[in-house]
Protein backbone atom coordinates (compact mmCIF):
# COMPACT_ATOMS: atom_id res chain seq x y z
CA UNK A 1 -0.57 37.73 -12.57
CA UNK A 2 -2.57 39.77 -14.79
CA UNK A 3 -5.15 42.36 -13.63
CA UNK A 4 -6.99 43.09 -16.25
CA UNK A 5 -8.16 38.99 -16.62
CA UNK A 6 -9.75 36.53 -13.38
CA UNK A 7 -7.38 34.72 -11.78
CA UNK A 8 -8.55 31.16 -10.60
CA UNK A 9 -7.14 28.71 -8.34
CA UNK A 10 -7.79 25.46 -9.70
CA UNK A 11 -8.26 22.46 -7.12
CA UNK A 12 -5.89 20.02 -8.98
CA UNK A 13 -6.73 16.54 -7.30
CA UNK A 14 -4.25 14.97 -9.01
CA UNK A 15 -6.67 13.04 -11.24
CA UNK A 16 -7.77 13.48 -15.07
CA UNK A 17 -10.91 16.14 -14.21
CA UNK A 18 -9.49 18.51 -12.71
CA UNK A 19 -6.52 18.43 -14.93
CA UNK A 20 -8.65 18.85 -17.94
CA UNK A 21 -10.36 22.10 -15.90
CA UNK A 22 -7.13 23.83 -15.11
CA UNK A 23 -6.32 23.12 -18.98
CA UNK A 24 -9.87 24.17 -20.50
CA UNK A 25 -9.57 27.59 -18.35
CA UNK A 26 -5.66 28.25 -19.55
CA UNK A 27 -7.19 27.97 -23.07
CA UNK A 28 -9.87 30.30 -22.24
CA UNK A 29 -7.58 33.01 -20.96
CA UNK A 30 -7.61 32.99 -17.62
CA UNK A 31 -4.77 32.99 -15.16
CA UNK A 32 -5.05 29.73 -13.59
CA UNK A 33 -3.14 28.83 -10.23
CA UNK A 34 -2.93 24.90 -9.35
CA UNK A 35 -3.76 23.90 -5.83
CA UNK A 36 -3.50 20.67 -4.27
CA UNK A 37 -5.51 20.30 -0.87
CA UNK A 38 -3.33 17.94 1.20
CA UNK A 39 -5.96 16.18 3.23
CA UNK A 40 -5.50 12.90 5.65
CA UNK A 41 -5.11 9.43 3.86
CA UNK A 42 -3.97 6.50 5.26
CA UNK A 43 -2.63 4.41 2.80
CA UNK A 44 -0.06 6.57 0.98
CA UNK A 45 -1.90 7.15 -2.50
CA UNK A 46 -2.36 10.79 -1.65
CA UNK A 47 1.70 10.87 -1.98
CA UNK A 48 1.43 10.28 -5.31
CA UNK A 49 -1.97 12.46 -6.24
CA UNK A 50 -0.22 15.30 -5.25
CA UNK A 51 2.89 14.50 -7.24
CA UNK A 52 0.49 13.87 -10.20
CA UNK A 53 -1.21 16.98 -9.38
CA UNK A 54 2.33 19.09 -9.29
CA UNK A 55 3.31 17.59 -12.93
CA UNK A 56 0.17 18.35 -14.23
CA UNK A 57 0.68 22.17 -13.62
CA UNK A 58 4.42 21.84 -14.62
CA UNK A 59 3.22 20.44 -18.06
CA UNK A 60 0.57 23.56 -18.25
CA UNK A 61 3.49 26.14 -16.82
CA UNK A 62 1.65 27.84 -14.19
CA UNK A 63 1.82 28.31 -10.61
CA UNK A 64 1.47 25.31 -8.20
CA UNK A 65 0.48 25.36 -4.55
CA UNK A 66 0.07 22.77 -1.69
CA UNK A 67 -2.99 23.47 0.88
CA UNK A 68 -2.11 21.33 3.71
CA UNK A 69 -5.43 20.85 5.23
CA UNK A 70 -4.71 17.14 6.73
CA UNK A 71 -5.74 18.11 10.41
CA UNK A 72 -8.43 20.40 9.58
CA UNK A 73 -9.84 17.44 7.67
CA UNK A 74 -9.41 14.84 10.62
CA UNK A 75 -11.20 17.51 12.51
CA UNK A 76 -14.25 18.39 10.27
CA UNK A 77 -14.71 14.83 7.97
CA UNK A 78 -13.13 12.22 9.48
CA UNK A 79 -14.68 12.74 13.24
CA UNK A 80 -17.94 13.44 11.52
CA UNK A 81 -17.85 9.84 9.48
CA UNK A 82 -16.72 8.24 13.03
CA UNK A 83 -19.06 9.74 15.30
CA UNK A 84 -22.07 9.15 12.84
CA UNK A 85 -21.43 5.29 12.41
CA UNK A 86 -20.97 5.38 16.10
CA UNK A 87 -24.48 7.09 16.34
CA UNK A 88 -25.60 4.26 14.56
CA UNK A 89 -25.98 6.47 11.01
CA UNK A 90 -24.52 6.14 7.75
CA UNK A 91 -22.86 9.67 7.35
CA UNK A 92 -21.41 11.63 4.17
CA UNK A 93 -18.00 12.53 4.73
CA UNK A 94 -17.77 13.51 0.56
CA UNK A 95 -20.72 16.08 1.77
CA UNK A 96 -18.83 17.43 4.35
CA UNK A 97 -15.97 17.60 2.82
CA UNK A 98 -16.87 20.05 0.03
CA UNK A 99 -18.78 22.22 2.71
CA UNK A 100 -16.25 22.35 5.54
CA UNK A 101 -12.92 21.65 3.22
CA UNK A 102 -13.29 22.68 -0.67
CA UNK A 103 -15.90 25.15 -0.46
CA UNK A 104 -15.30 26.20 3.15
CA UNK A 105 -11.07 26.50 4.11
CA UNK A 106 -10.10 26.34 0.54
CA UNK A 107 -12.40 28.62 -0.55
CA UNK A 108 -11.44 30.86 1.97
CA UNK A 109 -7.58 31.11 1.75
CA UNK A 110 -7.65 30.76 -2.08
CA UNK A 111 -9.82 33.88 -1.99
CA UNK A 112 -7.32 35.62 0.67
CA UNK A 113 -4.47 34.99 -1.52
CA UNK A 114 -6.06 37.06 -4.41
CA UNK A 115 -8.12 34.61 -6.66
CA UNK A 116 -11.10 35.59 -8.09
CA UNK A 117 -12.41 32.44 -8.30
CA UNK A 118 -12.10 29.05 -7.64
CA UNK A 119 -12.68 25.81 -9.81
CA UNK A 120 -12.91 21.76 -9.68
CA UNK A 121 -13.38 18.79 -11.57
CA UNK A 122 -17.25 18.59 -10.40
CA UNK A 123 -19.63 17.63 -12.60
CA UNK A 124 -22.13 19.86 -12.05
CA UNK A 125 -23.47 23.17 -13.92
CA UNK A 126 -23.30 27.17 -13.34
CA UNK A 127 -26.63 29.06 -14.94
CA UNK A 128 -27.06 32.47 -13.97
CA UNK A 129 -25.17 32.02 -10.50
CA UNK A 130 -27.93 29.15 -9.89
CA UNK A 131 -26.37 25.06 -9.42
CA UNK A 132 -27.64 22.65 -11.60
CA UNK A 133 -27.38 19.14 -12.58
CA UNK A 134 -24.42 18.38 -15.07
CA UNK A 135 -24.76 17.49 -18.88
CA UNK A 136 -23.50 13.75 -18.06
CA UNK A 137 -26.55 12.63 -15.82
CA UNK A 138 -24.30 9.81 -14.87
CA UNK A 139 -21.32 11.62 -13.48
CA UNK A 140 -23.43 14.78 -11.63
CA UNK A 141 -22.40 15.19 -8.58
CA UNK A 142 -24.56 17.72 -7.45
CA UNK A 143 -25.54 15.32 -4.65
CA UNK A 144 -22.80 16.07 -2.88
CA UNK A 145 -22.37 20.09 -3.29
CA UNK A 146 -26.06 20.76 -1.49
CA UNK A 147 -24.69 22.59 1.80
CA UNK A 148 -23.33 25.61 -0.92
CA UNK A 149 -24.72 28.79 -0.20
CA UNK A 150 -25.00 31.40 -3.23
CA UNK A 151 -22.40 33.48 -1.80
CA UNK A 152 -20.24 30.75 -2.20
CA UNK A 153 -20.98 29.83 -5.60
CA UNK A 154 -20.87 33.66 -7.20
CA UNK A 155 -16.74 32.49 -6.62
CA UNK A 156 -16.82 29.23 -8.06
CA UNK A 157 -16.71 27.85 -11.45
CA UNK A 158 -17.37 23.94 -12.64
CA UNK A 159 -16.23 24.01 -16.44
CA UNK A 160 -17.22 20.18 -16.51
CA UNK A 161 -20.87 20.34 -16.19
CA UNK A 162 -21.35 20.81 -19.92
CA UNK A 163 -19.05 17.69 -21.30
CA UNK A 164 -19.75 14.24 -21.17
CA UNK A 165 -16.59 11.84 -19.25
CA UNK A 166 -15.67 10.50 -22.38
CA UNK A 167 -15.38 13.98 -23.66
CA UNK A 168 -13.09 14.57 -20.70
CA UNK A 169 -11.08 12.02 -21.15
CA UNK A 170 -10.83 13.00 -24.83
CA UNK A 171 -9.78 16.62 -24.32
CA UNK A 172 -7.17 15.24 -21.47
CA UNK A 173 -5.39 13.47 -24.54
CA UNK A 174 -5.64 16.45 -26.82
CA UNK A 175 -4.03 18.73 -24.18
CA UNK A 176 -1.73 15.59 -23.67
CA UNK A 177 -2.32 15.73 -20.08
CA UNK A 178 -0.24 13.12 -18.28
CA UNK A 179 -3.12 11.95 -15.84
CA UNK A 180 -5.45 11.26 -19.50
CA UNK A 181 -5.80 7.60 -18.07
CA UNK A 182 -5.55 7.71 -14.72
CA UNK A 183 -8.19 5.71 -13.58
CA UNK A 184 -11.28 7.69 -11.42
CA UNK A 185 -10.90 6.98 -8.00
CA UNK A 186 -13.73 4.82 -6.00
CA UNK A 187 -15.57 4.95 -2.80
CA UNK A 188 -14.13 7.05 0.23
CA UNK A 189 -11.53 9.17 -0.61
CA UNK A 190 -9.12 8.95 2.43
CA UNK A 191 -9.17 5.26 2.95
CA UNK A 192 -7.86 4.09 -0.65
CA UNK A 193 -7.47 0.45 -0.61
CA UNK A 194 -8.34 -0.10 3.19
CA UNK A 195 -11.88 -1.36 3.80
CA UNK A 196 -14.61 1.32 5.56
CA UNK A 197 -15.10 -1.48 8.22
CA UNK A 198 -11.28 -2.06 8.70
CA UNK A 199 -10.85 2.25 9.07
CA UNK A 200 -13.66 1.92 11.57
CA UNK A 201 -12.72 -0.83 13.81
CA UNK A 202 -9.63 1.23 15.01
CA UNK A 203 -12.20 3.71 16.63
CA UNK A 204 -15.35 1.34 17.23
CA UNK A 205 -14.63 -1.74 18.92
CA UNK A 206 -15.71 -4.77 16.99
CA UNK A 207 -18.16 -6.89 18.85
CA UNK A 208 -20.47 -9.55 18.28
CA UNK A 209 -24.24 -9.52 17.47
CA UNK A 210 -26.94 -11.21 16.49
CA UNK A 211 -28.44 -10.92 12.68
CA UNK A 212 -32.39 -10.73 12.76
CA UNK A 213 -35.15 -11.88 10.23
CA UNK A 214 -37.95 -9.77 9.76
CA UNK A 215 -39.76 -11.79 11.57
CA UNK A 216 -37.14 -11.78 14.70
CA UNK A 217 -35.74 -14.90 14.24
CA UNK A 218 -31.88 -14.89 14.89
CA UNK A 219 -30.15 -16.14 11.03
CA UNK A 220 -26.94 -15.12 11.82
CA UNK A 221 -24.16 -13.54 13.74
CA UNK A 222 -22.38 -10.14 12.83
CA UNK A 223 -18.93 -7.99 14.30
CA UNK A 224 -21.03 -4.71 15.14
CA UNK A 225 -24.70 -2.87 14.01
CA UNK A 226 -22.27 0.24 13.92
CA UNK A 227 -20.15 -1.35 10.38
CA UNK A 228 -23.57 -2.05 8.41
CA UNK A 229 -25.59 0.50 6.16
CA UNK A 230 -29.04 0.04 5.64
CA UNK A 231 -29.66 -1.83 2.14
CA UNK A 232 -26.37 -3.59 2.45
CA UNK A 233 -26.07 -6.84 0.94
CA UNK A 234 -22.45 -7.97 1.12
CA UNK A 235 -21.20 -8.83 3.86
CA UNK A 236 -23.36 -10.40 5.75
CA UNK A 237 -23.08 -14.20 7.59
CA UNK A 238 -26.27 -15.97 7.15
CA UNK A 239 -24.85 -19.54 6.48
CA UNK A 240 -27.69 -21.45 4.63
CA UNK A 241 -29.20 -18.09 3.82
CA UNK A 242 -26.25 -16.84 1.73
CA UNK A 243 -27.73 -18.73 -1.10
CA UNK A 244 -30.50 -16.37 -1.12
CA UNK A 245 -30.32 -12.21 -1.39
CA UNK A 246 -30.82 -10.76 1.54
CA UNK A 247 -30.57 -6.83 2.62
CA UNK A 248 -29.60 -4.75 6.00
CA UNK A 249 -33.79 -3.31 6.64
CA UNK A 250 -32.37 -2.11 9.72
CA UNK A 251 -29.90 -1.36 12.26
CA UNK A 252 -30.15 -1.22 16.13
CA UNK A 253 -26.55 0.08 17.46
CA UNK A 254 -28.03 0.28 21.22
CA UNK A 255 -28.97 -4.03 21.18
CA UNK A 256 -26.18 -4.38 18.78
CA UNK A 257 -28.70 -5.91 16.48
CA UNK A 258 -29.27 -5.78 12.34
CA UNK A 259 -32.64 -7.01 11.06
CA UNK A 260 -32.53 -8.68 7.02
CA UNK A 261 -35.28 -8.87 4.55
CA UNK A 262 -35.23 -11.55 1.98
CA UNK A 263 -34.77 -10.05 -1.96
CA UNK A 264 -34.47 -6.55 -2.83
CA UNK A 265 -38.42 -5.52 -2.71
CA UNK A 266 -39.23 -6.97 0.65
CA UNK A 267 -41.77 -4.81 2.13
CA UNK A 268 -39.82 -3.91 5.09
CA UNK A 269 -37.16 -2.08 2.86
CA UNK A 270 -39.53 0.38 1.53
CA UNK A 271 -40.45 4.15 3.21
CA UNK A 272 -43.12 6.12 1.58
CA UNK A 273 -41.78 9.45 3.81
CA UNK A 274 -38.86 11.07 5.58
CA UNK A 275 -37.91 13.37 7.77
CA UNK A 276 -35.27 15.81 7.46
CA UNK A 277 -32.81 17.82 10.00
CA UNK A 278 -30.01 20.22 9.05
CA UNK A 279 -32.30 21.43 5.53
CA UNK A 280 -30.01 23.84 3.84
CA UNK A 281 -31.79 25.73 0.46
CA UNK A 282 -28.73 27.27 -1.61
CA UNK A 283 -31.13 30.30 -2.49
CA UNK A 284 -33.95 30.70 -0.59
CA UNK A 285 -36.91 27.95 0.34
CA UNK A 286 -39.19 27.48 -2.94
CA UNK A 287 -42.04 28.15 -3.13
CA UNK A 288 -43.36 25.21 -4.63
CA UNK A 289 -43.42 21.81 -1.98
CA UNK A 290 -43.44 19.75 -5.14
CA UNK A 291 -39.75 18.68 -5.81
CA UNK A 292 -37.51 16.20 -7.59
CA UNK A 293 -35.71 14.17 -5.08
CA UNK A 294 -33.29 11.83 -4.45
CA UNK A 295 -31.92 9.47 -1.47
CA UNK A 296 -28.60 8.21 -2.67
CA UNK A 297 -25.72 9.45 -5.52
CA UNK A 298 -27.02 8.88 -9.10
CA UNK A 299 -30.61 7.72 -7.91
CA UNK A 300 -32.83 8.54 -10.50
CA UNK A 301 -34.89 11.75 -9.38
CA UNK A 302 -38.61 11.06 -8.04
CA UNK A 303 -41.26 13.06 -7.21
CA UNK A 304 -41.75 14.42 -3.82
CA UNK A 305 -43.46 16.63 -1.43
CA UNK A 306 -41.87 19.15 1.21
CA UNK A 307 -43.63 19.72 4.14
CA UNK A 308 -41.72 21.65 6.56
CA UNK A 309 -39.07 18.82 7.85
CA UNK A 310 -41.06 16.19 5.95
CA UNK A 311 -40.26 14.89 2.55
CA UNK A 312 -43.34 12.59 1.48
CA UNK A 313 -42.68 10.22 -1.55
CA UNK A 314 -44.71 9.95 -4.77
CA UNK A 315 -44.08 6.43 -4.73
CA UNK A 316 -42.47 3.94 -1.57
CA UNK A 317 -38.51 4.69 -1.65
CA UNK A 318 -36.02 1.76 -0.60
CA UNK A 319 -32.68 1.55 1.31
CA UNK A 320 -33.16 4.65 2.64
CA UNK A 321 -30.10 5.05 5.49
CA UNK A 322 -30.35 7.66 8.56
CA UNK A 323 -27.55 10.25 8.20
CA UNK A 324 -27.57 10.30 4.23
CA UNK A 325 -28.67 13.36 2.21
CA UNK A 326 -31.66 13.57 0.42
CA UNK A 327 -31.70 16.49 -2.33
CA UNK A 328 -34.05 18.15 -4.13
CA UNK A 329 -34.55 19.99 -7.57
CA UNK A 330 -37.22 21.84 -9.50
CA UNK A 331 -38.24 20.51 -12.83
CA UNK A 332 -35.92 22.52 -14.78
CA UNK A 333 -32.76 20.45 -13.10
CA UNK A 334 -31.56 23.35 -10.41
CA UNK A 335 -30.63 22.17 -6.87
CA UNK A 336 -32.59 23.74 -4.13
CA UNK A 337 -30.90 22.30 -1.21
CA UNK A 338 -31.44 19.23 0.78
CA UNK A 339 -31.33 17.66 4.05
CA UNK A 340 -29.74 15.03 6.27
CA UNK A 341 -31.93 12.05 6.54
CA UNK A 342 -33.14 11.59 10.30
């Protein structure tokens, strides 16, 4: 490797982004290094991510690395996701994941083994060492990357945050990438094609309970509070009632209970405040308790107020589900930090 240029291990995923990252920093001149973090999946797909990932940085001739990081992630993300639901909360594990497993261990060892830097597919942007929302409002993923400290970032780069997907997926076929249509991957990482409440039910026993009106009627039956999300529509046995929308207002893990509202702005679905544990700033706490918020990935940013662990709304907020993060942002589009919803 040369020393007179940056050397950066790419975190190649096996999928079109972070191909096209590992590409678009070759062209720029650096010396790029392509990782794969092996991490636990149960239905065999990650066999053939990391082969993807492997043949991507054969077809761009550099260097190719596996991280295998499969227990460390049972460890840190998957007992996380499993004791939250069984805490009755709807936990992150993408969060945690990027603080305890990209940003943290891979950071770490990448770093150890003489990288400069580190990049991903994220779409999110780098101004003046500050994190930012990306150019593509509907791809940003800055949601998940709020547990970052600055330290952290000052070794990270996110060349994505200033094209849109379909400019992605453009320069992927220019480059000639092999992974140019590879379809974007959905929903939990780890689980694939296996259902969340399928994963689950191997650690928290399925058992019956009774579904709740709003006004405490019993409407149906259900296989456990601990498999629902607050806001959840499908799913959900309410015989006659099916032919009507109705949404999870809340959850009671302890009676084993889950109370529905009828249609999607039933008062009882609504919150016009929150309050926070585990607040993280990536800087230091603003100065300013006016924010732009949000409850939930690609939620359209509100106004908000931060009063030490509160975060009081501009306007009533809906589906808002304990263990989530809520984020904030100044005007100008730069993450602060954010919280765990409580």
């Amino acid at each position: 490797m040369s020393k007179n240029k940056k050397t950066i291990f790419v975190a190649l995923s096996g999928g079109v982004d972070s191909s096209v990252t590992a590409a678009l920093l070759q062209e720029q001149g650096f010396d790029v290094v392509g990782c794969h973090i092996k991490c636990f999946n149960i239905d065999g797909c990650g066999v053939k991510d990391a082969e993807d990932a492997r043949r991507v940085a054969e077809q761009l001739n550099i260097p190719f690395y596996v991280f295998d990081l499969e227990q460390e992630y049972k460890d840190r993300v998957v007992k996380y996701m499993v004791d939250g639901y069984r805490q009755g909360l709807t936990p992150n594990p993408d969060v945690m994941c990027n603080k305890e497993i990209k940003f943290g261990l891979f950071l770490e060892k990448a770093l150890s083994l003489g990288a400069d830097q580190i990049a991903t597919g994220h779409y999110v942007a780098l101004k003046d060492g500050r994190l930012y929302q990306a150019e593509d409002k509907n791809k940003d993923q800055s949601y998940f990357l709020w547990t970052l400290t600055q330290d952290q970032l000052q070794h990270c780069l996110f060349p994505l945050g200033v094209y849109t997907k379909d400019q992605v997926r453009e320069m992927a076929q220019k480059y000639n990438l092999l992974t140019s249509k590879k379809k974007d991957s959905q929903g939990i990482c780890f689980l694939g094609q296996v259902s969340l409440a399928n994963f689950l039910k191997d650690y928290i026993p399925a058992k019956k309970g009774l579904v709740l009106s709003t006004s405490g009627e019993s409407v149906g039956q259900h296989d456990g509070a601990h498999f629902y999300t607050i806001g959840q529509r499908h799913g959900l046995n309410l015989g006659e009632l099916s032919n009507t929308p109705h949404y999870v207002a809340e959850k009671d893990v302890e009676s084993n209970t889950i109370t529905v509202a009828e249609g999607s702005d039933h008062e009882d679905l609504f919150r016009d405040q929150i309050e926070l544990i585990d607040i993280h700033f990536i800087k230091e706490s603003p100065q300013q308790k006016e924010v732009l918020a949000r409850l939930r990935y690609r939620q359209p940013l509100f106004k908000a107020q931060l009063e030490d662990n509160k975060l009081i709304f501009s306007e009533p907020q809906k589906f808002i589900a304990p263990g989530q993060s809520a984020v904030f942002y100044d005007t100008q589009g730069q993450m602060l930090g954010g919280g765990v919803i409580a």
